[in-house]
C-alpha atoms as a PDB file:
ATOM      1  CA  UNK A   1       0.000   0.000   0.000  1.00  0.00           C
ATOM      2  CA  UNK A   2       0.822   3.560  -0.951  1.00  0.00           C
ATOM      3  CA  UNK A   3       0.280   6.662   0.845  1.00  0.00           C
ATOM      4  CA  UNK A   4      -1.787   7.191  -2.214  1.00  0.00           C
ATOM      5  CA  UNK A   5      -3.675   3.969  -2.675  1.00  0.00           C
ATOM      6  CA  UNK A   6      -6.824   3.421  -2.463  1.00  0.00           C
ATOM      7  CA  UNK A   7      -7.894   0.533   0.004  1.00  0.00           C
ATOM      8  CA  UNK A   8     -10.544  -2.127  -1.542  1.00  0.00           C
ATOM      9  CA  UNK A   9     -12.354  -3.465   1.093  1.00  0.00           C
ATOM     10  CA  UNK A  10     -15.046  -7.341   1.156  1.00  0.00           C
ATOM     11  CA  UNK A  11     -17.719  -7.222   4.406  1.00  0.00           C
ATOM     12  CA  UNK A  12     -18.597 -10.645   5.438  1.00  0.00           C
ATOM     13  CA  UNK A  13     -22.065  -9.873   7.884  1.00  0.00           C
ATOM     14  CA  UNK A  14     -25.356 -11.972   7.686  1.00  0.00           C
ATOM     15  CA  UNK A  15     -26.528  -9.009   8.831  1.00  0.00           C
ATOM     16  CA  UNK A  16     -27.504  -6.731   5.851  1.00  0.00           C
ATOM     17  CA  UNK A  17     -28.155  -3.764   8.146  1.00  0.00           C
ATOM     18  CA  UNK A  18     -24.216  -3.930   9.198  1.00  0.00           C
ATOM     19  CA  UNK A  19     -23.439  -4.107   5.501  1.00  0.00           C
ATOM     20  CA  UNK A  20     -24.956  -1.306   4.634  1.00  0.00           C
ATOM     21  CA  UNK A  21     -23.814   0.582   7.819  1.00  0.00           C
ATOM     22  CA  UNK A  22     -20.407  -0.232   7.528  1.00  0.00           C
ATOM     23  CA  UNK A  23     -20.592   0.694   3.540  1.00  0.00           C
ATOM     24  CA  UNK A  24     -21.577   4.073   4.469  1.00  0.00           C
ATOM     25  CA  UNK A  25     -18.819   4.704   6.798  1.00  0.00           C
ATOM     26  CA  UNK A  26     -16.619   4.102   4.101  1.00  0.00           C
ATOM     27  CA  UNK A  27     -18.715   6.067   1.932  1.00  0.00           C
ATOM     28  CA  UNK A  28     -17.854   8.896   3.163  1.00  0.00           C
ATOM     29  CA  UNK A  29     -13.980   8.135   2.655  1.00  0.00           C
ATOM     30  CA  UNK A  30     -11.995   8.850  -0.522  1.00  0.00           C
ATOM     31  CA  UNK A  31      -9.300   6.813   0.354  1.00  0.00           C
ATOM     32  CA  UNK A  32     -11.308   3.157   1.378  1.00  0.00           C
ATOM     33  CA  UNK A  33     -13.966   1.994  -1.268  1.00  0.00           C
ATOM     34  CA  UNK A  34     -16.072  -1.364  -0.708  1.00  0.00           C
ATOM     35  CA  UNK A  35     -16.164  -3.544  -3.467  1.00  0.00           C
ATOM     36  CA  UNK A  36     -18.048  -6.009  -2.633  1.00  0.00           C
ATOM     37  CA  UNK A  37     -19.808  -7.596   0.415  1.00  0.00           C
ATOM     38  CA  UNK A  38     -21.209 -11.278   1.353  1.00  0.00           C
ATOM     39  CA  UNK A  39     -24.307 -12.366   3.565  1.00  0.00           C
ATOM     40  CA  UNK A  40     -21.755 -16.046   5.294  1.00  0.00           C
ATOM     41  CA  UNK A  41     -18.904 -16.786   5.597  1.00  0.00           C
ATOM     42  CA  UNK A  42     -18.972 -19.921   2.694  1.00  0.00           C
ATOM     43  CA  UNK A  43     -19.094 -16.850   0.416  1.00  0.00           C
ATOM     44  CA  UNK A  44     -15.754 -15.161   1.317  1.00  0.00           C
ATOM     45  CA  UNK A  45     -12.893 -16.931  -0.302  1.00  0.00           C
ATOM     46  CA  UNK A  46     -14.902 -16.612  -3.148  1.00  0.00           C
ATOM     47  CA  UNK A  47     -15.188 -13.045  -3.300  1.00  0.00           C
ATOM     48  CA  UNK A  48     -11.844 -12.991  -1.948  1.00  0.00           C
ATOM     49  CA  UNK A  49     -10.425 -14.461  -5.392  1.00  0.00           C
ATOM     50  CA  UNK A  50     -12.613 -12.391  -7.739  1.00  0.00           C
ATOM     51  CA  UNK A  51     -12.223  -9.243  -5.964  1.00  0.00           C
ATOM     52  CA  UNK A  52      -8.567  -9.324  -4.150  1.00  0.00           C
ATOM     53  CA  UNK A  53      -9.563  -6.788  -1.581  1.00  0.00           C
ATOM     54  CA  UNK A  54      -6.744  -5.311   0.772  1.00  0.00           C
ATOM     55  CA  UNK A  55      -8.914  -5.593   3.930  1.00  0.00           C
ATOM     56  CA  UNK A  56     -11.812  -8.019   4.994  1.00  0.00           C
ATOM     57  CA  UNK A  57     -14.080  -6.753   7.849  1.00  0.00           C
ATOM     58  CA  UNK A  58     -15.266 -10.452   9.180  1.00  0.00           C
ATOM     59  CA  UNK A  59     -18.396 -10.670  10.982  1.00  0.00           C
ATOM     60  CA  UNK A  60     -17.701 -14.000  13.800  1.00  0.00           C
ATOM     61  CA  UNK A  61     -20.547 -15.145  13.697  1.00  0.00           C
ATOM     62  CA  UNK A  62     -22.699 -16.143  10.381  1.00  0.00           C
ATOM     63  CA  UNK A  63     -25.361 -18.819   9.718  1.00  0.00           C
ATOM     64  CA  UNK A  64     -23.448 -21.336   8.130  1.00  0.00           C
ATOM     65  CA  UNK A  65     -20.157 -20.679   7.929  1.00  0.00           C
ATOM     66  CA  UNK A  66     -18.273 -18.470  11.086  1.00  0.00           C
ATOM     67  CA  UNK A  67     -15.857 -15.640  10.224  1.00  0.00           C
ATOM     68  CA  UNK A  68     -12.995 -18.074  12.515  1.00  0.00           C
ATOM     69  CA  UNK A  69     -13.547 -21.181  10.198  1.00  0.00           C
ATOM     70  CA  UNK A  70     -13.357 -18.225   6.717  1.00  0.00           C
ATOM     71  CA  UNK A  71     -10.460 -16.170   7.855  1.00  0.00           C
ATOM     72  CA  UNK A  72      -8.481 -19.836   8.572  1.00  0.00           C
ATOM     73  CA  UNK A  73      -9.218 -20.923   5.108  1.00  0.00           C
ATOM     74  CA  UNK A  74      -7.879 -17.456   4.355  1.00  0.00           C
ATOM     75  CA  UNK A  75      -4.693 -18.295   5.959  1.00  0.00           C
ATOM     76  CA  UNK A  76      -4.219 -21.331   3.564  1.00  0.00           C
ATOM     77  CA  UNK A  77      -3.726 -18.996   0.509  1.00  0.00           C
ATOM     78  CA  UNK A  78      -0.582 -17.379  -0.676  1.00  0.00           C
ATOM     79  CA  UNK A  79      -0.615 -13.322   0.334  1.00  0.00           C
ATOM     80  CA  UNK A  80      -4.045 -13.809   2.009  1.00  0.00           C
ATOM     81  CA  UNK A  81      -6.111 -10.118   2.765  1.00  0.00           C
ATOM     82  CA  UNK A  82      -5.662  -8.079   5.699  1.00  0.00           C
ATOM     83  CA  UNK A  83      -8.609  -9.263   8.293  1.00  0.00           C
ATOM     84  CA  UNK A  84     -10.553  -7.457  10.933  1.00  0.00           C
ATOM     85  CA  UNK A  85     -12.345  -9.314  13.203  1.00  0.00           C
ATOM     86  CA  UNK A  86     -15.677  -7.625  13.602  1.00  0.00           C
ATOM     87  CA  UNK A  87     -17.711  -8.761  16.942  1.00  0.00           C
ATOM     88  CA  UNK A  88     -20.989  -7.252  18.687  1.00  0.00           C
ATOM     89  CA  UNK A  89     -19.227  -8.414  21.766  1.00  0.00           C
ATOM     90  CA  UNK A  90     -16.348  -5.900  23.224  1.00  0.00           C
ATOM     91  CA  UNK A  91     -14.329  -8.970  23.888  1.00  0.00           C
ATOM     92  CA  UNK A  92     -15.323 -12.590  23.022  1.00  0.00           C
ATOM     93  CA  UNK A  93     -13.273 -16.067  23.146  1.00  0.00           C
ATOM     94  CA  UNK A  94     -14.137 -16.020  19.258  1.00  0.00           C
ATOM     95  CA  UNK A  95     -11.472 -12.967  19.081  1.00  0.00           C
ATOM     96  CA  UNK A  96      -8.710 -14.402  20.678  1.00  0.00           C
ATOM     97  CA  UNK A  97      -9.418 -17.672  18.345  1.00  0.00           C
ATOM     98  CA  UNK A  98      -9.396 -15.562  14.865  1.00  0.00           C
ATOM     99  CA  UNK A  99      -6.169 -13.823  15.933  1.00  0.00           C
ATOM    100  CA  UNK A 100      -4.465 -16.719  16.657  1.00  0.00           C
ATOM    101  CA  UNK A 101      -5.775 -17.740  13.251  1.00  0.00           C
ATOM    102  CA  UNK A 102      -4.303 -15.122  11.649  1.00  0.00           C
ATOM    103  CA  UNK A 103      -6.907 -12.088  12.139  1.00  0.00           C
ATOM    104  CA  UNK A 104      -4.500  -8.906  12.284  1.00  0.00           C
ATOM    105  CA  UNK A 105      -6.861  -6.708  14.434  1.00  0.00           C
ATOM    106  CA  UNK A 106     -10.286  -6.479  15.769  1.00  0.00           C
ATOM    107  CA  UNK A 107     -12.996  -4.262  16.032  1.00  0.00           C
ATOM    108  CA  UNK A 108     -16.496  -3.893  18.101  1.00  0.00           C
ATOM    109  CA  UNK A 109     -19.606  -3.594  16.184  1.00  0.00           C
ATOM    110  CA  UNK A 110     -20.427  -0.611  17.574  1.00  0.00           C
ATOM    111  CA  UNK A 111     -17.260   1.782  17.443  1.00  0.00           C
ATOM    112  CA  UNK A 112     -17.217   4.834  16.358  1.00  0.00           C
ATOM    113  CA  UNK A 113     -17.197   5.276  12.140  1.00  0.00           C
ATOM    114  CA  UNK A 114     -13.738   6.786  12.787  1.00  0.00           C
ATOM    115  CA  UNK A 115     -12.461   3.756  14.441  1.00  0.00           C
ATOM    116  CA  UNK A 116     -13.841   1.939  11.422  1.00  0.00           C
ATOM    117  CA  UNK A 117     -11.945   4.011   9.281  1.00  0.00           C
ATOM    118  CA  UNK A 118      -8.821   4.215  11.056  1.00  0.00           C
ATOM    119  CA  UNK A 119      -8.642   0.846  11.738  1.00  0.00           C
ATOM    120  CA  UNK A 120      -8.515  -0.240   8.395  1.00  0.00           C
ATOM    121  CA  UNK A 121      -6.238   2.123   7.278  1.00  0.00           C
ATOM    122  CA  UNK A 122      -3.372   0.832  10.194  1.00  0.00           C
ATOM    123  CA  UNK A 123      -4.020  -2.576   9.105  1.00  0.00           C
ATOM    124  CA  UNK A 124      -3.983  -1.601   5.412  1.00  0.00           C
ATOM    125  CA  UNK A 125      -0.057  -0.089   6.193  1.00  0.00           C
ATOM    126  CA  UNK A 126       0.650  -3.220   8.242  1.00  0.00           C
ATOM    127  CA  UNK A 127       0.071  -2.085  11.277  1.00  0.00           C
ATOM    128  CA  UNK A 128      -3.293  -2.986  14.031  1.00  0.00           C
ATOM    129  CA  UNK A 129      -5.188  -0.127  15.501  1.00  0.00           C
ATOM    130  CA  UNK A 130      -7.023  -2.132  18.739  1.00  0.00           C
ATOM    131  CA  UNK A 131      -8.385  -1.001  22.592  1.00  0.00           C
ATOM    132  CA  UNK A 132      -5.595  -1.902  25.017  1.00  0.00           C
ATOM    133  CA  UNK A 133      -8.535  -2.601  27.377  1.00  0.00           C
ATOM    134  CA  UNK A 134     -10.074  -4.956  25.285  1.00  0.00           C
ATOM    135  CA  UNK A 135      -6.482  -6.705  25.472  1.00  0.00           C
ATOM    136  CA  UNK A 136      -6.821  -6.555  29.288  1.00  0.00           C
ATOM    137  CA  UNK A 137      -9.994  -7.976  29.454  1.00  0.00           C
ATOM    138  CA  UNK A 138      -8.693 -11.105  27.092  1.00  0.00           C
ATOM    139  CA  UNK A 139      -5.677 -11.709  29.503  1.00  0.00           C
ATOM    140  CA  UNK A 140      -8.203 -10.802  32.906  1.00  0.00           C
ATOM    141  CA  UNK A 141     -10.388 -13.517  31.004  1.00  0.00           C
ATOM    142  CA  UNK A 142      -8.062 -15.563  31.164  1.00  0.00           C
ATOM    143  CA  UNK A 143      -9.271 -17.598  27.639  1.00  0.00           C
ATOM    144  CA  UNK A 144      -8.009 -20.856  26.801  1.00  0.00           C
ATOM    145  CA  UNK A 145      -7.022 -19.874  23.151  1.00  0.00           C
ATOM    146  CA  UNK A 146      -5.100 -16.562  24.415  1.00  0.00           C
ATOM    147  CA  UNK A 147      -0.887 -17.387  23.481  1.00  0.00           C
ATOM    148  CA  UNK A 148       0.770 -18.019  26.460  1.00  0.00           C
ATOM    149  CA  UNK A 149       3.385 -16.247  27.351  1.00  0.00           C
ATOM    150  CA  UNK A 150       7.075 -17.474  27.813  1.00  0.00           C
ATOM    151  CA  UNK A 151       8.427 -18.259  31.391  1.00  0.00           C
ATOM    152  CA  UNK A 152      10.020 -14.896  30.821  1.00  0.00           C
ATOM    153  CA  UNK A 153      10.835 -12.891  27.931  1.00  0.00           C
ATOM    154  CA  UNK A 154      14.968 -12.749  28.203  1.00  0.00           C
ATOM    155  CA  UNK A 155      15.304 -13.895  25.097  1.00  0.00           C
ATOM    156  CA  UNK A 156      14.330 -10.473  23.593  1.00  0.00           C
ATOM    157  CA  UNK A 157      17.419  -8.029  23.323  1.00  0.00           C
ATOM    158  CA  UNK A 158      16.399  -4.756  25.266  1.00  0.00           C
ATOM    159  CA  UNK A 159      15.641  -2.342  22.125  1.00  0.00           C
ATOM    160  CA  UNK A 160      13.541  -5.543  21.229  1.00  0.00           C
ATOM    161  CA  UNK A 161      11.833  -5.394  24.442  1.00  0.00           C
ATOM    162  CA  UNK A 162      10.947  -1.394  23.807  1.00  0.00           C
ATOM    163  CA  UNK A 163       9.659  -2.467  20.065  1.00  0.00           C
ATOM    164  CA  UNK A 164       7.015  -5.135  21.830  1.00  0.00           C
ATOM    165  CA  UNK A 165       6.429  -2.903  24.657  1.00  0.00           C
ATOM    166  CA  UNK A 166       5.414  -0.141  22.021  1.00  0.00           C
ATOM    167  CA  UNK A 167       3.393  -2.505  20.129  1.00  0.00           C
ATOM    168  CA  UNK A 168       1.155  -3.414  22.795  1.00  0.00           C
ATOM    169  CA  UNK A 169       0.595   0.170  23.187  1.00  0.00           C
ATOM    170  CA  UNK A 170      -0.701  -0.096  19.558  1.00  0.00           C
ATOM    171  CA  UNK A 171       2.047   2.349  18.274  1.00  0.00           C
ATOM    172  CA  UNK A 172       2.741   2.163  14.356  1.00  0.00           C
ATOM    173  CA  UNK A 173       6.332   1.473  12.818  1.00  0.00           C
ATOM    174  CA  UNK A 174       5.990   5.304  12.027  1.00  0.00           C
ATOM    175  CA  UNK A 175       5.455   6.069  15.568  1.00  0.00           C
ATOM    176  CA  UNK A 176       7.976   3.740  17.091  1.00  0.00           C
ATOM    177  CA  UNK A 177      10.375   4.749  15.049  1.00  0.00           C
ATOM    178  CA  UNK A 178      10.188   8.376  16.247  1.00  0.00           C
ATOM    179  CA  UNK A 179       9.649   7.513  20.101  1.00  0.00           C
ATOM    180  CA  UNK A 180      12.955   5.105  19.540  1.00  0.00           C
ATOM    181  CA  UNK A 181      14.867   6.935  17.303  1.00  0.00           C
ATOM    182  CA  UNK A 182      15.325   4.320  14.809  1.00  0.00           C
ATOM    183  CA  UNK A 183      14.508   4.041  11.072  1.00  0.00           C
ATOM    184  CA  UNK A 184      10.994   2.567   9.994  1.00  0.00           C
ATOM    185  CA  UNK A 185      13.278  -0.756   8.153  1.00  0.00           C
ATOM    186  CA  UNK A 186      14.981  -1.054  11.438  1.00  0.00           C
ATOM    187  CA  UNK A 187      11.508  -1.197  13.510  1.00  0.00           C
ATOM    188  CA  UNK A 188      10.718  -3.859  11.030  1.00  0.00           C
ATOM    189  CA  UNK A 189      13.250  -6.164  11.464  1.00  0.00           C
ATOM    190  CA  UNK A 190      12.790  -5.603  15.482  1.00  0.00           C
ATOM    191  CA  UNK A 191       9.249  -6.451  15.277  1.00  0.00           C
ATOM    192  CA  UNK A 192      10.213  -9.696  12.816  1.00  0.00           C
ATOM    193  CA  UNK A 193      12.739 -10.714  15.265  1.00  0.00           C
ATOM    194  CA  UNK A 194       9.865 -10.333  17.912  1.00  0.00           C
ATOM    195  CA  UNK A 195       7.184 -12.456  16.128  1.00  0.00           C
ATOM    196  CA  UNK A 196      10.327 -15.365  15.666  1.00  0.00           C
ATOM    197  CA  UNK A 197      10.937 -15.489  19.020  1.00  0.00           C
ATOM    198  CA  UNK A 198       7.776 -15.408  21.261  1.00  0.00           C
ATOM    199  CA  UNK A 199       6.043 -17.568  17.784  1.00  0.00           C
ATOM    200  CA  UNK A 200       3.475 -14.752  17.796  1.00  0.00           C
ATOM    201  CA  UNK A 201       2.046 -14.052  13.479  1.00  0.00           C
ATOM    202  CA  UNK A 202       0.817 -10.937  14.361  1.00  0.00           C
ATOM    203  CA  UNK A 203       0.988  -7.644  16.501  1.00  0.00           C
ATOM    204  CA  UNK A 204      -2.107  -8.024  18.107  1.00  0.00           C
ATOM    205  CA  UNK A 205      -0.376 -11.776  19.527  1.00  0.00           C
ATOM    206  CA  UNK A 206       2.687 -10.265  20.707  1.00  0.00           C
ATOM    207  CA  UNK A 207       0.526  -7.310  22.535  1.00  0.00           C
ATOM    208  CA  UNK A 208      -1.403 -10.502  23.981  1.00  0.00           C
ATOM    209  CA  UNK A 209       1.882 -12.016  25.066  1.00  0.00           C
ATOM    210  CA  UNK A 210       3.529  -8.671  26.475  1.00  0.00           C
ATOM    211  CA  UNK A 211       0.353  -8.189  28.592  1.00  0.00           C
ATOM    212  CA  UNK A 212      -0.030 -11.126  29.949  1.00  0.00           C
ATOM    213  CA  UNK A 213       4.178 -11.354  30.643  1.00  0.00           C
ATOM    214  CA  UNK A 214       3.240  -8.055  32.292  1.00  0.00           C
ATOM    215  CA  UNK A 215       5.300  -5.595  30.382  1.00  0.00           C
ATOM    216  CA  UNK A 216       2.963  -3.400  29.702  1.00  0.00           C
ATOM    217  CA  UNK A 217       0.607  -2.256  32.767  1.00  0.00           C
END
């Protein structure tokens, strides 16, 4: 994605309500366009392959086919979309499950149409926009799919431990990069280093994994 690109994005909601909701938050964007959306989750790796959206805002729960069980048969597929788990729920079990299957953020049903917007657009550039107290809760909840933590987390070189400390605070690369006076390809290879060694695939896992090792408060 280029400062300059424009952001294709599939909704996956049985609810056609949501659909058009969420459509018209985008609407109002020239930056994020919707090209197409689906009524179950059997219908989005189909869409996924005529479409080739950037981002796909996945309702969890569908008639016949749950956003968990479409965004892992995402997964399967070479350079797979961006996904957003979308949940009426502030924080549900079903979350924790599609990030560990490979969901790159999350996002309430009933946020704000900024949150919408700017969530998209962070996990459009790579990064996750999410509510460190919805990552509380998840740890305080204690769910059996949450990553476990290490026994401790000296493994991590110190400037690696400032990169995963400022991801849980849901920082971008940009951001880090300024706040730790490093370049943006130097953040990178941090946070890739971080993902090898606590096994996390994603930033919203190693936030997960930093909370519940308590570096972050």
């Amino acid at each position: 994605m280029t400062g300059t690109s424009v952001i294709t994005v599939l909704i996956a909601d049985d609810d056609p309500f949501v659909r058009r909701g969420v459509s018209d938050i985008f609407a109002a964007t020239d930056d994020i366009t919707v090209v197409a959306d689906v009524d179950d989750g059997d219908q989005v790796v189909g869409a996924v392959h005529v479409h080739r959206p950037h981002v796909v805002l996945m309702d969890l729960k569908m008639k016949r086919t749950g956003g968990l069980e479409a965004t892992r048969q995402l997964m399967t597929y070479p350079s797979p979309p961006r996904v957003i788990a979308m949940t009426a729920m502030d924080v549900d079990d079903l979350v924790v499950q599609a990030v560990s299957a490979g969901a790159h953020s999350f996002l309430s049903k009933d946020e704000a149409p900024e949150t919408f917007q700017q969530s998209v657009r962070a996990v459009a550039a790579g990064n996750t926009l999410f509510s460190q107290e919805s990552l509380r809760r998840i740890v305080a909840a204690g769910s059996p799919h949450a990553p476990a933590p290490p026994a401790d987390l000296s493994m991590l070189s110190p400037r690696e431990l400032d990169v995963l400390r400022a991801v849980a605070c849901g920082m971008s690369n940009a951001n880090i990069a300024t706040e730790l006076f490093l370049s943006e390809t130097t953040v990178k290879t941090h946070i890739s280093a971080v993902f090898t060694k606590l096994g996390t695939q994603n930033r919203v896992q190693a936030a997960l994994v930093a909370f519940r090792a308590g570096l972050v408060s």
